[in-house]
PDB file of N, CA and C in Angstrom:
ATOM      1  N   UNK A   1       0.831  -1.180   0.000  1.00  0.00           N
ATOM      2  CA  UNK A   1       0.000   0.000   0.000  1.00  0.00           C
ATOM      3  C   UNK A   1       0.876   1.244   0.000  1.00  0.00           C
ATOM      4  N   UNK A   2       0.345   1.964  -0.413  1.00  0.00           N
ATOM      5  CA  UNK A   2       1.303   3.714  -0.518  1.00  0.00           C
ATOM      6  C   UNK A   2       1.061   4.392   0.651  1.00  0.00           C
ATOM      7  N   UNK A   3       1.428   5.400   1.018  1.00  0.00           N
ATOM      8  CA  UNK A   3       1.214   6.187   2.528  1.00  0.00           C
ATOM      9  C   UNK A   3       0.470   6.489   2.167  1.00  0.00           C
ATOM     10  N   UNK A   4      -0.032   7.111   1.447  1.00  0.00           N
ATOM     11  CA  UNK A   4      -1.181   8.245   1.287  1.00  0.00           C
ATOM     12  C   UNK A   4      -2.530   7.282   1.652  1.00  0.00           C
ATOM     13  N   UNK A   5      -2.536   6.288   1.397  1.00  0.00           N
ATOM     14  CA  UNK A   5      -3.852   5.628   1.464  1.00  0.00           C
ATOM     15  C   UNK A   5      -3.736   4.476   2.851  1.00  0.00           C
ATOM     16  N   UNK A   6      -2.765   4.466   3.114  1.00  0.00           N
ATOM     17  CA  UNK A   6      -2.347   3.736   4.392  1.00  0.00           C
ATOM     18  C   UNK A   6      -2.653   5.045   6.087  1.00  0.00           C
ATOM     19  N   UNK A   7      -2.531   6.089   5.207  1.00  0.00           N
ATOM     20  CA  UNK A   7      -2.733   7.318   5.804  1.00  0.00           C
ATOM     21  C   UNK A   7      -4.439   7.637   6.285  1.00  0.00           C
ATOM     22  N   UNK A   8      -4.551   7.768   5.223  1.00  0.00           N
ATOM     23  CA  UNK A   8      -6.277   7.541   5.170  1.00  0.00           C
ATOM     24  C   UNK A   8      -7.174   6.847   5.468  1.00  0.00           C
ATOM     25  N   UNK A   9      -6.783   5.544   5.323  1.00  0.00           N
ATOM     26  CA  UNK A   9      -7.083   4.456   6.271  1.00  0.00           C
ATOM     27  C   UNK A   9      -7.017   4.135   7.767  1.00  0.00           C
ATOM     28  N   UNK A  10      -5.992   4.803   8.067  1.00  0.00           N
ATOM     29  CA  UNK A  10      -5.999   5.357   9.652  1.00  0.00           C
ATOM     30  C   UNK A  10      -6.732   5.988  10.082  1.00  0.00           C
ATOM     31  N   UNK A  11      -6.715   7.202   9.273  1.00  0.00           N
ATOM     32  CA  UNK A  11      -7.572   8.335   9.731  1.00  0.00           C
ATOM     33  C   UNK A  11      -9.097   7.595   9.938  1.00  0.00           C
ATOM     34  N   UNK A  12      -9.687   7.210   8.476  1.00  0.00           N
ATOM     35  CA  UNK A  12     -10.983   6.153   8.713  1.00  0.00           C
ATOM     36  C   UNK A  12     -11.238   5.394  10.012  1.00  0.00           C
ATOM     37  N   UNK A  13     -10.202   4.463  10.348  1.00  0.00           N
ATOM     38  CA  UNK A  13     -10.615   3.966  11.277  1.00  0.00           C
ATOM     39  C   UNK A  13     -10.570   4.549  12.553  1.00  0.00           C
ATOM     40  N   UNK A  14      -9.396   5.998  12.991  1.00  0.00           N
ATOM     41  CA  UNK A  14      -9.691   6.296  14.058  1.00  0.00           C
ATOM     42  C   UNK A  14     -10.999   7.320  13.966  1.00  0.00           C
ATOM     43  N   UNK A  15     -11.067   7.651  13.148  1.00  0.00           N
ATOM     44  CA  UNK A  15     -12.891   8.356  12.914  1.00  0.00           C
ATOM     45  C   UNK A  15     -13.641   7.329  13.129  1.00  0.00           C
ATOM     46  N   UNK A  16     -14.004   6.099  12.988  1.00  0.00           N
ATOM     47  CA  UNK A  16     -14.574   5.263  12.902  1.00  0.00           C
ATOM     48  C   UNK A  16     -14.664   4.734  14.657  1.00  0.00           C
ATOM     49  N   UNK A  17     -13.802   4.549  14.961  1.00  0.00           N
ATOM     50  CA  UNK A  17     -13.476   3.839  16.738  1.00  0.00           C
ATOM     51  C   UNK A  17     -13.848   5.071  17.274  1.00  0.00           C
ATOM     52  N   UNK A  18     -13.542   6.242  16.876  1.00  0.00           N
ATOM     53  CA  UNK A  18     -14.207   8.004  17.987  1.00  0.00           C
ATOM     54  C   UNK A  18     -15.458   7.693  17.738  1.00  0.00           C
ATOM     55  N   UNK A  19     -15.945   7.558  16.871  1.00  0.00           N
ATOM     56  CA  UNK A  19     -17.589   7.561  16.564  1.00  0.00           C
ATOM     57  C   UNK A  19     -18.140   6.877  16.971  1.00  0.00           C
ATOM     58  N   UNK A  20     -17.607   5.704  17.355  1.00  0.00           N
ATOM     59  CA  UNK A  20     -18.200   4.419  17.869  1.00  0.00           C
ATOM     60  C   UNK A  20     -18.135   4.247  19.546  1.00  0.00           C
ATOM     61  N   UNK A  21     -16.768   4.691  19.638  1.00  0.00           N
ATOM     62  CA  UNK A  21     -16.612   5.333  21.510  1.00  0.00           C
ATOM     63  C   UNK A  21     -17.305   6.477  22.091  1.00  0.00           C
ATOM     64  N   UNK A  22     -17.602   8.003  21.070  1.00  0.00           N
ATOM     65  CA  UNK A  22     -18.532   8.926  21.205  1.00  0.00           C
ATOM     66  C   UNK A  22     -20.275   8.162  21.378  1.00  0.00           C
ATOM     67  N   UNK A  23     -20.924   7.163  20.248  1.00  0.00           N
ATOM     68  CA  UNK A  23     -21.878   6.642  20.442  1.00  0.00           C
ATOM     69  C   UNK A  23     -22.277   5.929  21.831  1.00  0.00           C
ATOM     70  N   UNK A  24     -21.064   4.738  22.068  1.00  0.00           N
ATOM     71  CA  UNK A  24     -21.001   4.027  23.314  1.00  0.00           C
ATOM     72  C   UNK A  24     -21.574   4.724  24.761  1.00  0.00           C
ATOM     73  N   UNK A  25     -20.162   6.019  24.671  1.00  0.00           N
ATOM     74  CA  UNK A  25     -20.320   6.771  25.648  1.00  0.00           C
ATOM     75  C   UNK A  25     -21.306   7.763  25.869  1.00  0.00           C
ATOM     76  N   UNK A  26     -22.427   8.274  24.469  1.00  0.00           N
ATOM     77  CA  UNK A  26     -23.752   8.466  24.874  1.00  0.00           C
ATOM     78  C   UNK A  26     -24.826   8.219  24.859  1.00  0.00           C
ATOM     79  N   UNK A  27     -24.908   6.747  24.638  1.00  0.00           N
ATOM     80  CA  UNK A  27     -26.319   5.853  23.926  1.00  0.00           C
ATOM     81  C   UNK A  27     -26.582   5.312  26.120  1.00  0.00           C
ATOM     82  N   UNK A  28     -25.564   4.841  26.415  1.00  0.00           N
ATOM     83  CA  UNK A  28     -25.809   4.431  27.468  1.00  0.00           C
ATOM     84  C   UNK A  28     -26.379   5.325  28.478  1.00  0.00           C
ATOM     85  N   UNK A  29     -25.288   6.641  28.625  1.00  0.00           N
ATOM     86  CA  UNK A  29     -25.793   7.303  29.883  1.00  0.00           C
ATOM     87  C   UNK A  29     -27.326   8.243  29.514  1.00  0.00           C
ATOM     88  N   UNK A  30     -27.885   8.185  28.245  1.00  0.00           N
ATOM     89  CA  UNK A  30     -29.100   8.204  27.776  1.00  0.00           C
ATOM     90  C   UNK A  30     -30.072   7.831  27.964  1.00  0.00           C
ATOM     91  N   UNK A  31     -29.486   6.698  27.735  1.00  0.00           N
ATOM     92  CA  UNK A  31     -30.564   5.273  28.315  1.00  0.00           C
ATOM     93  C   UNK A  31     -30.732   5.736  29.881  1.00  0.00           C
ATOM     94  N   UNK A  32     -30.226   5.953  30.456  1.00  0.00           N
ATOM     95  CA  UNK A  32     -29.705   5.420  31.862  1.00  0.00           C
ATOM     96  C   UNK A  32     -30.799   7.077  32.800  1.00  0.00           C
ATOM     97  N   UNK A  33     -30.541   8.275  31.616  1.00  0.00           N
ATOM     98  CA  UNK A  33     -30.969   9.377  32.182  1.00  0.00           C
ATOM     99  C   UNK A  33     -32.939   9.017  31.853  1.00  0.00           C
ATOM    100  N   UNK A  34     -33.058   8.367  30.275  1.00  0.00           N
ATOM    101  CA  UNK A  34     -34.242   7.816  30.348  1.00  0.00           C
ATOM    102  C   UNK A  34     -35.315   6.919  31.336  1.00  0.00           C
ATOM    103  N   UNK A  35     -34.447   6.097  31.647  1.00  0.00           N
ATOM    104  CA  UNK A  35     -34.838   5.066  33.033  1.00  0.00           C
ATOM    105  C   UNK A  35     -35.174   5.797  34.225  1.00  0.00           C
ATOM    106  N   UNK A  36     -34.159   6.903  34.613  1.00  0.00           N
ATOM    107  CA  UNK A  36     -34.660   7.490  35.520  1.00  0.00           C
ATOM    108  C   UNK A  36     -35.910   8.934  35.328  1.00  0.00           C
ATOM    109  N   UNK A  37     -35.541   9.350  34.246  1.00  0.00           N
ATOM    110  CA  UNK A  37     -37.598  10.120  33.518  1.00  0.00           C
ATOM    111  C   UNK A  37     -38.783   9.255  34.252  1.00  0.00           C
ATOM    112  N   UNK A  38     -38.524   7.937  33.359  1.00  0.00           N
ATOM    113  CA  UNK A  38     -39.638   6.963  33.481  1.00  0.00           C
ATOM    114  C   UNK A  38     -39.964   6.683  35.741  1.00  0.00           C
ATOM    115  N   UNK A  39     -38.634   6.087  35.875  1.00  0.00           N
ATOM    116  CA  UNK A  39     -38.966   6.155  37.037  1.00  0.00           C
ATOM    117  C   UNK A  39     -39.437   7.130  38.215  1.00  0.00           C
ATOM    118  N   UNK A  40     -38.843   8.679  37.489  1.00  0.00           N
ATOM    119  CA  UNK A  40     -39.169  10.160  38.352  1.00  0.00           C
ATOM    120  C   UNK A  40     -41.108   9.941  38.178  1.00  0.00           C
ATOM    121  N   UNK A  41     -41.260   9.781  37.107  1.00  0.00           N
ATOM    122  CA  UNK A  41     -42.923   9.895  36.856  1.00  0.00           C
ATOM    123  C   UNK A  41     -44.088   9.008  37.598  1.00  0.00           C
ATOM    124  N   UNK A  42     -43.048   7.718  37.106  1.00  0.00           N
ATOM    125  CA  UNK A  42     -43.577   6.409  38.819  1.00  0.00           C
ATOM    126  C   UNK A  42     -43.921   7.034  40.128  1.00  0.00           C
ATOM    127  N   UNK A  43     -43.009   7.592  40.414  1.00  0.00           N
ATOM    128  CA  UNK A  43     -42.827   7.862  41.663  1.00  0.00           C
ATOM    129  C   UNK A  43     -43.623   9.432  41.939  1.00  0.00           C
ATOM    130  N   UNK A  44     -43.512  10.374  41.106  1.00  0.00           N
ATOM    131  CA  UNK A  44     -44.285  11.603  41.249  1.00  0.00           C
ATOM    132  C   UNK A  44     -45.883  11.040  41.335  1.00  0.00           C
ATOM    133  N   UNK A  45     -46.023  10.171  40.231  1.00  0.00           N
ATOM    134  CA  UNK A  45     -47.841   9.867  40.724  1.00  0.00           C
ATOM    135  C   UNK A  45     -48.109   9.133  42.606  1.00  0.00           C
ATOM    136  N   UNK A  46     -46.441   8.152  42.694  1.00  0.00           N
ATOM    137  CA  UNK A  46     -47.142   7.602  43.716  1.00  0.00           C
ATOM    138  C   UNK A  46     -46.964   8.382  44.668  1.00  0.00           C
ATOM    139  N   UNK A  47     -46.336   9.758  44.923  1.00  0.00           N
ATOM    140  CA  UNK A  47     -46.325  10.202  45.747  1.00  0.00           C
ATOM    141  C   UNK A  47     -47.559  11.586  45.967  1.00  0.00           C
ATOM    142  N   UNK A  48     -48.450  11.850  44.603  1.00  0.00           N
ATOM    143  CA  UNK A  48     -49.678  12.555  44.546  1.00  0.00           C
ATOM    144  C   UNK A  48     -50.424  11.642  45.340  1.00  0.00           C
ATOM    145  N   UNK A  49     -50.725  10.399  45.158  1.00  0.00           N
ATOM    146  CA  UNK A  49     -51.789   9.410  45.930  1.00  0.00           C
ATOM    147  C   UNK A  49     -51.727   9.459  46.990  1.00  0.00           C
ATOM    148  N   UNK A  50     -49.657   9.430  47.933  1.00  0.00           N
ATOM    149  CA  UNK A  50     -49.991   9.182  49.196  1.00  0.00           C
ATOM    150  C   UNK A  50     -50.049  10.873  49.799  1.00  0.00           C
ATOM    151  N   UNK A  51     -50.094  11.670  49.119  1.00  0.00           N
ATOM    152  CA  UNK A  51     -50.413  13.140  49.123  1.00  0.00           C
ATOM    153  C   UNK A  51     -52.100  13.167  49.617  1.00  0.00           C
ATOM    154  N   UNK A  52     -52.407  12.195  48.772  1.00  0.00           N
ATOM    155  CA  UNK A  52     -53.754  12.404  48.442  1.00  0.00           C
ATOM    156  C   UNK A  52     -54.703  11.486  49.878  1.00  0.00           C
ATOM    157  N   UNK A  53     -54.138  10.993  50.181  1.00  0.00           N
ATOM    158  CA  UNK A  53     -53.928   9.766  51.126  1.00  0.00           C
ATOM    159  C   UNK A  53     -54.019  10.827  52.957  1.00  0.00           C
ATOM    160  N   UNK A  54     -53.094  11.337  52.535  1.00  0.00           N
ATOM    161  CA  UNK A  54     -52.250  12.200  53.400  1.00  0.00           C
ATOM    162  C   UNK A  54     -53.778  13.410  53.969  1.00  0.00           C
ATOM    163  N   UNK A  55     -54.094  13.734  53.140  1.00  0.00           N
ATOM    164  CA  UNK A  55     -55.245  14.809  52.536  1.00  0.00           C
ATOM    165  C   UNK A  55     -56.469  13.992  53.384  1.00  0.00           C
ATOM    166  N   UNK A  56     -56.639  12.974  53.232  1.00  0.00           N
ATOM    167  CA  UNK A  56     -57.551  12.384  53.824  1.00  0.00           C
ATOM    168  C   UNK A  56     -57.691  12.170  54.918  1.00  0.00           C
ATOM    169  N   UNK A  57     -56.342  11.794  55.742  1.00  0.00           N
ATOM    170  CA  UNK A  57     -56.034  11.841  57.162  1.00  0.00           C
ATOM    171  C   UNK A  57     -56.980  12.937  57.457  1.00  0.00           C
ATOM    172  N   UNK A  58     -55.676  13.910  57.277  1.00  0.00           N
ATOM    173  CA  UNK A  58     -56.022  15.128  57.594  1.00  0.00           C
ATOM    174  C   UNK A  58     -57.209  15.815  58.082  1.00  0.00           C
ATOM    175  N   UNK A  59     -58.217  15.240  57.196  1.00  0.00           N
ATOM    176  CA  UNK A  59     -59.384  15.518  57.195  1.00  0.00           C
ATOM    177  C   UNK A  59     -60.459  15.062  58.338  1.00  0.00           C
ATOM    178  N   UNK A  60     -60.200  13.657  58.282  1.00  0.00           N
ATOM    179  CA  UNK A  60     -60.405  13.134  59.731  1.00  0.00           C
ATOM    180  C   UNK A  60     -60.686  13.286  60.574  1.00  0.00           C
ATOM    181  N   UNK A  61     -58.993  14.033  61.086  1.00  0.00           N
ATOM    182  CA  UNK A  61     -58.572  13.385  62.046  1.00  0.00           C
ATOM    183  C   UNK A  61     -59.380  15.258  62.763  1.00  0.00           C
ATOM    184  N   UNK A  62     -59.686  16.219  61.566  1.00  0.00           N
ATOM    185  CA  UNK A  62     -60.052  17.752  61.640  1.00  0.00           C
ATOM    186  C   UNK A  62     -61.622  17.159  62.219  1.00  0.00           C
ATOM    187  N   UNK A  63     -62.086  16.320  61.661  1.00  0.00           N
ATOM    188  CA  UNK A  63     -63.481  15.636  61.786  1.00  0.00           C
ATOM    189  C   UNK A  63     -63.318  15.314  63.666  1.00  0.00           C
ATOM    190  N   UNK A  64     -62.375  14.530  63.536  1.00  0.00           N
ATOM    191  CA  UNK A  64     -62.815  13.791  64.951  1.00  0.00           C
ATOM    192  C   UNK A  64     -62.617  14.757  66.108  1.00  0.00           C
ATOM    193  N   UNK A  65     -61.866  15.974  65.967  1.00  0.00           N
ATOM    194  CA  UNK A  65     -61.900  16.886  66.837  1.00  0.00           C
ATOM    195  C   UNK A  65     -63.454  18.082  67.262  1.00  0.00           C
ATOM    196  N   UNK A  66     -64.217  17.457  66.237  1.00  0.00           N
ATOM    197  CA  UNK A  66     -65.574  17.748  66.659  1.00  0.00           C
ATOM    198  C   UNK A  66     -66.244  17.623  67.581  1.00  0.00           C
ATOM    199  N   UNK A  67     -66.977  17.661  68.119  1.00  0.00           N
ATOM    200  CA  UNK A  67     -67.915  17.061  69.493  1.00  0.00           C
ATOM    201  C   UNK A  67     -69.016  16.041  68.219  1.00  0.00           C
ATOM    202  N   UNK A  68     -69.831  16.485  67.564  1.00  0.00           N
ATOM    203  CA  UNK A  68     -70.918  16.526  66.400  1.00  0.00           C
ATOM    204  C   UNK A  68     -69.995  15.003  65.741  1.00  0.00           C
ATOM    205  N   UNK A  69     -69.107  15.048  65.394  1.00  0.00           N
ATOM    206  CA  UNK A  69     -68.410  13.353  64.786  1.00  0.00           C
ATOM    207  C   UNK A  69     -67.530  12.673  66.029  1.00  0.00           C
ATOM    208  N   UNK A  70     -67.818  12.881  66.935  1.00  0.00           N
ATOM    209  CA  UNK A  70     -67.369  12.124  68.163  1.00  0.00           C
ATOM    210  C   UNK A  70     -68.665  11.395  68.842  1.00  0.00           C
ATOM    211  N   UNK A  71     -69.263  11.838  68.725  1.00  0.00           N
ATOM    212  CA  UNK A  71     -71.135  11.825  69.776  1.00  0.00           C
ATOM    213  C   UNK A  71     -71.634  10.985  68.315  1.00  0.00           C
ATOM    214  N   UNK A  72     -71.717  11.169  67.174  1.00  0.00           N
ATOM    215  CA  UNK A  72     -72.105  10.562  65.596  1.00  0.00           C
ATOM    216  C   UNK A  72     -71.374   9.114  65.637  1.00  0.00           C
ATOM    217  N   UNK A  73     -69.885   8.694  65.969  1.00  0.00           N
ATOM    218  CA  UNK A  73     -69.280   7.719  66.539  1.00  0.00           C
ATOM    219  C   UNK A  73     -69.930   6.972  67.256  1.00  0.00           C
ATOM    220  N   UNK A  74     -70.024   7.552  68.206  1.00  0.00           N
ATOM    221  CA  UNK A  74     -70.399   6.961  69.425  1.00  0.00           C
ATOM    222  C   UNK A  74     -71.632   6.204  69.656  1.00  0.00           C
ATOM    223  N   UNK A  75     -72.734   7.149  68.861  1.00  0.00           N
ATOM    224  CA  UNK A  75     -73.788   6.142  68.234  1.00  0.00           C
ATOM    225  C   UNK A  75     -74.061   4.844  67.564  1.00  0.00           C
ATOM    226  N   UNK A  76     -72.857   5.503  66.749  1.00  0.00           N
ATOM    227  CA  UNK A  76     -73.142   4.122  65.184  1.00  0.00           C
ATOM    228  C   UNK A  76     -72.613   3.245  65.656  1.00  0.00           C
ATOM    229  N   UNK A  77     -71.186   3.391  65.971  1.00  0.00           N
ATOM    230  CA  UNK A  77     -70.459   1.904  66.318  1.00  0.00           C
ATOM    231  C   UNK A  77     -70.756   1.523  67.428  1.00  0.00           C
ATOM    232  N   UNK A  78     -70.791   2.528  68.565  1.00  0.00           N
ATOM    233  CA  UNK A  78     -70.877   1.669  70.093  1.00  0.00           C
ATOM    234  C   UNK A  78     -72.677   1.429  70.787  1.00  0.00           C
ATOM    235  N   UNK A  79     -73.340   1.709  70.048  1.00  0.00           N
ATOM    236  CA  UNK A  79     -74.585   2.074  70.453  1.00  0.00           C
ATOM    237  C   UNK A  79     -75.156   3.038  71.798  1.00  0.00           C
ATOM    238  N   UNK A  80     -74.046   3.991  72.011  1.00  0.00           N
ATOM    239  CA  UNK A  80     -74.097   4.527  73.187  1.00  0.00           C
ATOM    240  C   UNK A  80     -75.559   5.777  73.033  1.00  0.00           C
ATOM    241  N   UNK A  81     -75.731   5.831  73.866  1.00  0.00           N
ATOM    242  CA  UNK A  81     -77.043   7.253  74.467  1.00  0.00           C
ATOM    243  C   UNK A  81     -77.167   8.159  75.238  1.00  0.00           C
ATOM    244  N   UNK A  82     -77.332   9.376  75.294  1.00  0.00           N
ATOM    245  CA  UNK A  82     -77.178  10.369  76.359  1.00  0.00           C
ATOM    246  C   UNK A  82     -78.182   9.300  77.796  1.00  0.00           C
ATOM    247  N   UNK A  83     -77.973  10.090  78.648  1.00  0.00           N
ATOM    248  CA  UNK A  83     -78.613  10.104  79.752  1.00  0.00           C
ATOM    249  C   UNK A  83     -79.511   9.685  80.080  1.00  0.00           C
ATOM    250  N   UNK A  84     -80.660  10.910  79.142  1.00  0.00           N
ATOM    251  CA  UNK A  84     -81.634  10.752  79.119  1.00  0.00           C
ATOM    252  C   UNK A  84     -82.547  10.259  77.960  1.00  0.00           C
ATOM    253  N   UNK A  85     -81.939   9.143  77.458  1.00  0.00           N
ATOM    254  CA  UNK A  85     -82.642   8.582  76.241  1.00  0.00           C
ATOM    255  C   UNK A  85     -82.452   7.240  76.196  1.00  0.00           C
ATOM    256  N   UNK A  86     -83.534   6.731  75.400  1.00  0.00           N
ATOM    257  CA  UNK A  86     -83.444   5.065  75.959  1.00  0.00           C
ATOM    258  C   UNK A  86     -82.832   4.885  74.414  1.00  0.00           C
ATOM    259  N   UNK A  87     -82.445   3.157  74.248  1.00  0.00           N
ATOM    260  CA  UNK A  87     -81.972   2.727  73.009  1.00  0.00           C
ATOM    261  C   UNK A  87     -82.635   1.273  73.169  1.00  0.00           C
ATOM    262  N   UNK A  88     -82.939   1.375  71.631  1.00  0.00           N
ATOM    263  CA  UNK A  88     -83.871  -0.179  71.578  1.00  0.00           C
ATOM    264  C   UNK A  88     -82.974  -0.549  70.239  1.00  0.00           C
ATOM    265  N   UNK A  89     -83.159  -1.755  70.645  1.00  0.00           N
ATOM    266  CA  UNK A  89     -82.225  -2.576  69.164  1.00  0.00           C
ATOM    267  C   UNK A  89     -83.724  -3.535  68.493  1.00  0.00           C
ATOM    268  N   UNK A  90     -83.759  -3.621  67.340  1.00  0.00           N
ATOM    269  CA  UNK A  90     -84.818  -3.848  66.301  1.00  0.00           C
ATOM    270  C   UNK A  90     -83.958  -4.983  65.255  1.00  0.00           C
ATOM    271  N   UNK A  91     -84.633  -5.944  65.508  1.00  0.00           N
ATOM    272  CA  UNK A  91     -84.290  -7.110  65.124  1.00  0.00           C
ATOM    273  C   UNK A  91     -84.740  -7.490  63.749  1.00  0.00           C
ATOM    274  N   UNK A  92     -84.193  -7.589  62.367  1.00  0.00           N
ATOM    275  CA  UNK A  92     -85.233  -7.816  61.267  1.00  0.00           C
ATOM    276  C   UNK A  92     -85.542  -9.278  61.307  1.00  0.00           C
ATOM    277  N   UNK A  93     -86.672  -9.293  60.723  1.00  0.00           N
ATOM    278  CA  UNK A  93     -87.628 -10.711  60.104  1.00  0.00           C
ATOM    279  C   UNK A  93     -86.347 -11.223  59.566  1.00  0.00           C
ATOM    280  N   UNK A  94     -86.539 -12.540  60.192  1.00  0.00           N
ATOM    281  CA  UNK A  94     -85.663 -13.970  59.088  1.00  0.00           C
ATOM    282  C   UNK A  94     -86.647 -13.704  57.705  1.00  0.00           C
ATOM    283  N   UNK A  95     -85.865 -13.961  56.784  1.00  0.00           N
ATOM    284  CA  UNK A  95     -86.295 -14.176  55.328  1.00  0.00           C
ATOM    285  C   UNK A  95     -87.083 -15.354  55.252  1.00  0.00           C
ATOM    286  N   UNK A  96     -87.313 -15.597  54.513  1.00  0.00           N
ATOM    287  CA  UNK A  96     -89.109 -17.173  54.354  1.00  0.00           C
ATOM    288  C   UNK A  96     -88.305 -17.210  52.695  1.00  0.00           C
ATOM    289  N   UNK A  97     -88.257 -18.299  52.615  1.00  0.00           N
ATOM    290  CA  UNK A  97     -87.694 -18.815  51.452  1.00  0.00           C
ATOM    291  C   UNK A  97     -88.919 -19.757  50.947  1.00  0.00           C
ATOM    292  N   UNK A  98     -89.456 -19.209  49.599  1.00  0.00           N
ATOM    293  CA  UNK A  98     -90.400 -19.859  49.256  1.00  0.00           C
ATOM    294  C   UNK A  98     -90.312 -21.153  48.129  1.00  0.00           C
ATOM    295  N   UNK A  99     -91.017 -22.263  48.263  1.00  0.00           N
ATOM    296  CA  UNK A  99     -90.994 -23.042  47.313  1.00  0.00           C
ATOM    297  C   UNK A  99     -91.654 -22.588  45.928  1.00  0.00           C
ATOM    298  N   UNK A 100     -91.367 -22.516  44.966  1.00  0.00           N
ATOM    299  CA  UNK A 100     -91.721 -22.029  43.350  1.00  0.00           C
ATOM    300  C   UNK A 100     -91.631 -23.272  42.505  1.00  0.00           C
ATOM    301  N   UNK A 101     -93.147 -23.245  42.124  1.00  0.00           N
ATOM    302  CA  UNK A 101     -92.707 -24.665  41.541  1.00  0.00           C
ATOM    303  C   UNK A 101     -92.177 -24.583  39.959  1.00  0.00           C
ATOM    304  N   UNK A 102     -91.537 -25.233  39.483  1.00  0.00           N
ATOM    305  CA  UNK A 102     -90.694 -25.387  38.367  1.00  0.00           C
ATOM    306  C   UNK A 102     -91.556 -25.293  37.154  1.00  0.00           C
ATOM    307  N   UNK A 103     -92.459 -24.606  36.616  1.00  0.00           N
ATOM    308  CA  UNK A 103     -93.591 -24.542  35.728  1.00  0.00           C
ATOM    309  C   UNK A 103     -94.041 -23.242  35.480  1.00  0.00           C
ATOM    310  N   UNK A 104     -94.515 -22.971  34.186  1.00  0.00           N
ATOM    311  CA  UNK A 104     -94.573 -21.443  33.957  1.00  0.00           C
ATOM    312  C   UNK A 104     -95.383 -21.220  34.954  1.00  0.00           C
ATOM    313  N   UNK A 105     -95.523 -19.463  35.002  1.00  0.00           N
ATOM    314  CA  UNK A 105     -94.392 -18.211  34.796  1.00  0.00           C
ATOM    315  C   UNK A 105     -93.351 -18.742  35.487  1.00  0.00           C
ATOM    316  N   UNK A 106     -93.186 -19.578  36.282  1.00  0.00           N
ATOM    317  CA  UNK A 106     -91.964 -19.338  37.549  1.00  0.00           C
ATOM    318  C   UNK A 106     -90.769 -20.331  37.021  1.00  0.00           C
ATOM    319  N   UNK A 107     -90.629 -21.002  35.687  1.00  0.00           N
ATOM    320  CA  UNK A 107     -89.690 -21.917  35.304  1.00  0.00           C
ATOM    321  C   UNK A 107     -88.934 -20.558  34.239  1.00  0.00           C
ATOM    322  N   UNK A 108     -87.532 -21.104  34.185  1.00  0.00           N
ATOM    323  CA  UNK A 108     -86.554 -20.459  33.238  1.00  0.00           C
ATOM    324  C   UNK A 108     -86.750 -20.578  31.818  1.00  0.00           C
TER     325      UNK A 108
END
């Protein structure tokens, strides 16, 4: 081969190996800045929910410092009563399960 093209051929390939080490060295940390986009967005929703979550406490807990949702409590779950008031518990009817006999209207 002659220099001139033995020359050029160098040059080619170290253009060729820069381009390929320039690619290497930014295809990856690309990737890598991508992965973490994807994962920032994961994580921004899950942290609106427990925001949202958070929001709800909050709300609560503003509730239970009431007298009006403390005494409302106290009703529903414990069956409790002022003083001066009686409480009766009301028992529903057992269900009656009827025989239908298998023949129109009452057949499928």
């Amino acid at each position: 081969m002659r220099r001139p093209a033995l020359r050029r051929l160098t040059l080619v390939a170290v253009a060729l190996l820069s381009a390929g080490a320039a690619l290497l060295l930014g295809v990856v940390p690309f990737q890598g800045w991508l992965e973490q986009r994807d994962r920032n967005a994961a994580l921004r929703i899950e942290v609106e929910a427990v925001e949202a979550g958070n929001r709800d406490y909050e709300d609560r807990i503003d509730a239970l410092d009431t007298d009006a949702e403390i005494e409302r409590l106290a009703r529903e779950e414990y069956g409790l009563v002022r003083p001066d008031e009686e409480a009766y518990a009301i028992q529903s009817t057992p269900r009656v399960e009827f025989d239908v006999p298998g023949i129109w209207p009452f057949a499928d």
